[in-house]
C-alpha atoms as a PDB file:
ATOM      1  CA  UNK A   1     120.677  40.429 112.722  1.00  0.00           C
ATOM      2  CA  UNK A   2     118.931  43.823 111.769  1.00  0.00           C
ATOM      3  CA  UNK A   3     118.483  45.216 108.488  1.00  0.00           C
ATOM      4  CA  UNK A   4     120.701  47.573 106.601  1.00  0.00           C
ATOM      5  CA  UNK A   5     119.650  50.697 106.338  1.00  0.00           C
ATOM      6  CA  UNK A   6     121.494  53.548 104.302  1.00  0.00           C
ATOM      7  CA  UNK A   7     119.134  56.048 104.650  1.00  0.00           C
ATOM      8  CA  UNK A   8     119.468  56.303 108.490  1.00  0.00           C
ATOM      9  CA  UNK A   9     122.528  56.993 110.807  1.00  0.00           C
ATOM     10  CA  UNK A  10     122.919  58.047 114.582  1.00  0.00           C
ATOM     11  CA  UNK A  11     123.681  61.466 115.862  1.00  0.00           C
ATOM     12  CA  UNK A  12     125.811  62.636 118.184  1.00  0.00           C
ATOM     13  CA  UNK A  13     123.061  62.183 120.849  1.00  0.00           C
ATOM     14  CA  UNK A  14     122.595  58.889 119.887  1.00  0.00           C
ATOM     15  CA  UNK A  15     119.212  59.678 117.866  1.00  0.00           C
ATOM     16  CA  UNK A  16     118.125  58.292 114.505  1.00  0.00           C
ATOM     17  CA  UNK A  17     118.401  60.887 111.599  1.00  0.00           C
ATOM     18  CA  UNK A  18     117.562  60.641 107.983  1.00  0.00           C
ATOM     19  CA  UNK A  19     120.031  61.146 105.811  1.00  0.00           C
ATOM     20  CA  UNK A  20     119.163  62.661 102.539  1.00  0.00           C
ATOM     21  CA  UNK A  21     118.894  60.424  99.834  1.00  0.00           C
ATOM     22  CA  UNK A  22     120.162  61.442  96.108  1.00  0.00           C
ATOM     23  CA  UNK A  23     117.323  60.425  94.736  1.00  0.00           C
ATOM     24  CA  UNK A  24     114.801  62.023  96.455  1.00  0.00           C
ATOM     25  CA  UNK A  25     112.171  63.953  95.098  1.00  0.00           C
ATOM     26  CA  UNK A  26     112.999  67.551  96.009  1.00  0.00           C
ATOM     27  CA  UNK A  27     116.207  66.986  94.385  1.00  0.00           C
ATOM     28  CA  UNK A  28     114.645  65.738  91.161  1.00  0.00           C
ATOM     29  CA  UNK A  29     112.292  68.972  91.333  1.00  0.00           C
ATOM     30  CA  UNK A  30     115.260  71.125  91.772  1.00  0.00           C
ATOM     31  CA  UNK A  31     116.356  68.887  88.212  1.00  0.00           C
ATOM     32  CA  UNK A  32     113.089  69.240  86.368  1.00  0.00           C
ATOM     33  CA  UNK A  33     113.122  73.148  87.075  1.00  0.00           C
ATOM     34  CA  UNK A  34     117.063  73.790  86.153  1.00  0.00           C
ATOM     35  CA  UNK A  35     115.797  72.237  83.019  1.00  0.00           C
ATOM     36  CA  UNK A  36     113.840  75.095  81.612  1.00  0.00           C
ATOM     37  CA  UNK A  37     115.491  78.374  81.093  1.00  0.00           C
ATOM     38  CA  UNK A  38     113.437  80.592  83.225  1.00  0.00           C
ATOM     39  CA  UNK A  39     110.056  80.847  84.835  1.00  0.00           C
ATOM     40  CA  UNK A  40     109.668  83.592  83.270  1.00  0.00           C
ATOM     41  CA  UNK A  41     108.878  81.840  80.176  1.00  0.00           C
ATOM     42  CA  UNK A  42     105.902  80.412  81.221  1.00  0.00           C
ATOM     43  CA  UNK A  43     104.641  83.712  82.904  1.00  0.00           C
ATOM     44  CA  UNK A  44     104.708  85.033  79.242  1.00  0.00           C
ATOM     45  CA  UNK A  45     103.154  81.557  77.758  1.00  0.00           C
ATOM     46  CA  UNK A  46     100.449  81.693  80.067  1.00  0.00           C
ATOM     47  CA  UNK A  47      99.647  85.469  79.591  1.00  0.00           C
ATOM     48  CA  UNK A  48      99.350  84.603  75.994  1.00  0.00           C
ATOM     49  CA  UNK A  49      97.311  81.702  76.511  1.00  0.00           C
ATOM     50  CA  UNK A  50      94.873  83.747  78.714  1.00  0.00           C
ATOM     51  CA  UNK A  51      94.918  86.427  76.058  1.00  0.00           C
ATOM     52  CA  UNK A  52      94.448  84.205  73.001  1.00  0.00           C
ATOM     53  CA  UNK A  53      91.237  82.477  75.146  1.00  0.00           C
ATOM     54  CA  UNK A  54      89.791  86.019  75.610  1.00  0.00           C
ATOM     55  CA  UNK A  55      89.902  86.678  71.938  1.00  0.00           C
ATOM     56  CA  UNK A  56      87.956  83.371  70.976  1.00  0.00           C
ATOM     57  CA  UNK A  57      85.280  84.240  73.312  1.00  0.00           C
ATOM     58  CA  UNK A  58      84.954  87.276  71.794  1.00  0.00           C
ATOM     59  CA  UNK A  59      85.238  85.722  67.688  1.00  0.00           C
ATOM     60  CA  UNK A  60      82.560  82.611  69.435  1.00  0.00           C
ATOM     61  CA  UNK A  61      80.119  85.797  70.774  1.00  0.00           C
ATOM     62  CA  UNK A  62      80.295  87.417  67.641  1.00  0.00           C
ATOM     63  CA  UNK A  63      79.996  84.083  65.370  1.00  0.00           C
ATOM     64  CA  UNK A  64      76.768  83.161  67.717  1.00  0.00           C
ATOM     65  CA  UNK A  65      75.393  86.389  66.711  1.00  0.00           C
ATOM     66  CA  UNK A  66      75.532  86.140  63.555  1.00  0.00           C
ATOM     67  CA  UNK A  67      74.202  82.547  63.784  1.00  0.00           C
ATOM     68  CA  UNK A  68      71.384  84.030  65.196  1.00  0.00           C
ATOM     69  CA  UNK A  69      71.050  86.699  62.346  1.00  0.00           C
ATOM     70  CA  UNK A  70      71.341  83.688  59.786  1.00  0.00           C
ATOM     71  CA  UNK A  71      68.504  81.553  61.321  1.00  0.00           C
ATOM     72  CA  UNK A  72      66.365  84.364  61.427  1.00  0.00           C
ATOM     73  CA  UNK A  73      66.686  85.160  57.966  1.00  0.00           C
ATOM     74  CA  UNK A  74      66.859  81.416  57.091  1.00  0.00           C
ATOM     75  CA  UNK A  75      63.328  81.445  58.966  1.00  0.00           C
ATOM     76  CA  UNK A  76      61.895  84.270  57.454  1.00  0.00           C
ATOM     77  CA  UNK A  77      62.781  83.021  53.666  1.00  0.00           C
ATOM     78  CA  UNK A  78      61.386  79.298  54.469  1.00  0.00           C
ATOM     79  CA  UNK A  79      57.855  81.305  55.858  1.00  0.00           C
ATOM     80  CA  UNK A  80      57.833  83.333  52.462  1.00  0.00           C
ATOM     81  CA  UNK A  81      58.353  80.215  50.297  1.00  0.00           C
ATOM     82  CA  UNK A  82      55.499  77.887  52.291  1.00  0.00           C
ATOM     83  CA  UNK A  83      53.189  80.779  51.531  1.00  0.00           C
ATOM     84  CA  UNK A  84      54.536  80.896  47.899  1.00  0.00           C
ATOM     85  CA  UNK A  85      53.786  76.878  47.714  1.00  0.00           C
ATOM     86  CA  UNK A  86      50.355  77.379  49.065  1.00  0.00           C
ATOM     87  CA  UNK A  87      49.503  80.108  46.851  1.00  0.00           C
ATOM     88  CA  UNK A  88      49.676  77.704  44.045  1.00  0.00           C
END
């Protein structure tokens, strides 16, 4: 006795064909993208993603800068008060 299988049937020549399952996965693709309104959407996330990361390069650039401003300064004041200390 063979096995039962749905997923297969004979053509006219005779030759074993696949039928198409319901539950295959290009049909829950075709789900999952009906799902969201348009792809559109996410061309337009995206673009704002890519432009909001290009801003906070640009804020972390200029933050590191004035870091390095800071520690200089920072620097300069701890020389000036070790000479202070010594001249006591």
């Amino acid at each position: 006795m063979s096995a039962l299988n749905l997923s297969r049937r004979r053509n006219v020549k005779g030759q074993v064909v696949k039928t198409a399952n319901p539950y295959t996965q290009e049909d829950n693709d075709d789900d999952l993208l009906s799902s969201f309104s348009l792809p559109r959407y996410f061309q337009i996330h995206f673009q704002h993603i890519h432009e909001r990361t290009d801003n906070v390069h640009e804020e972390l650039a200029e933050l590191k800068l004035y870091v390095n401003k800071l520690e200089t300064k920072l620097d300069a004041l701890l020389l000036l008060l070790n000479q202070h200390q010594r001249e006591r």
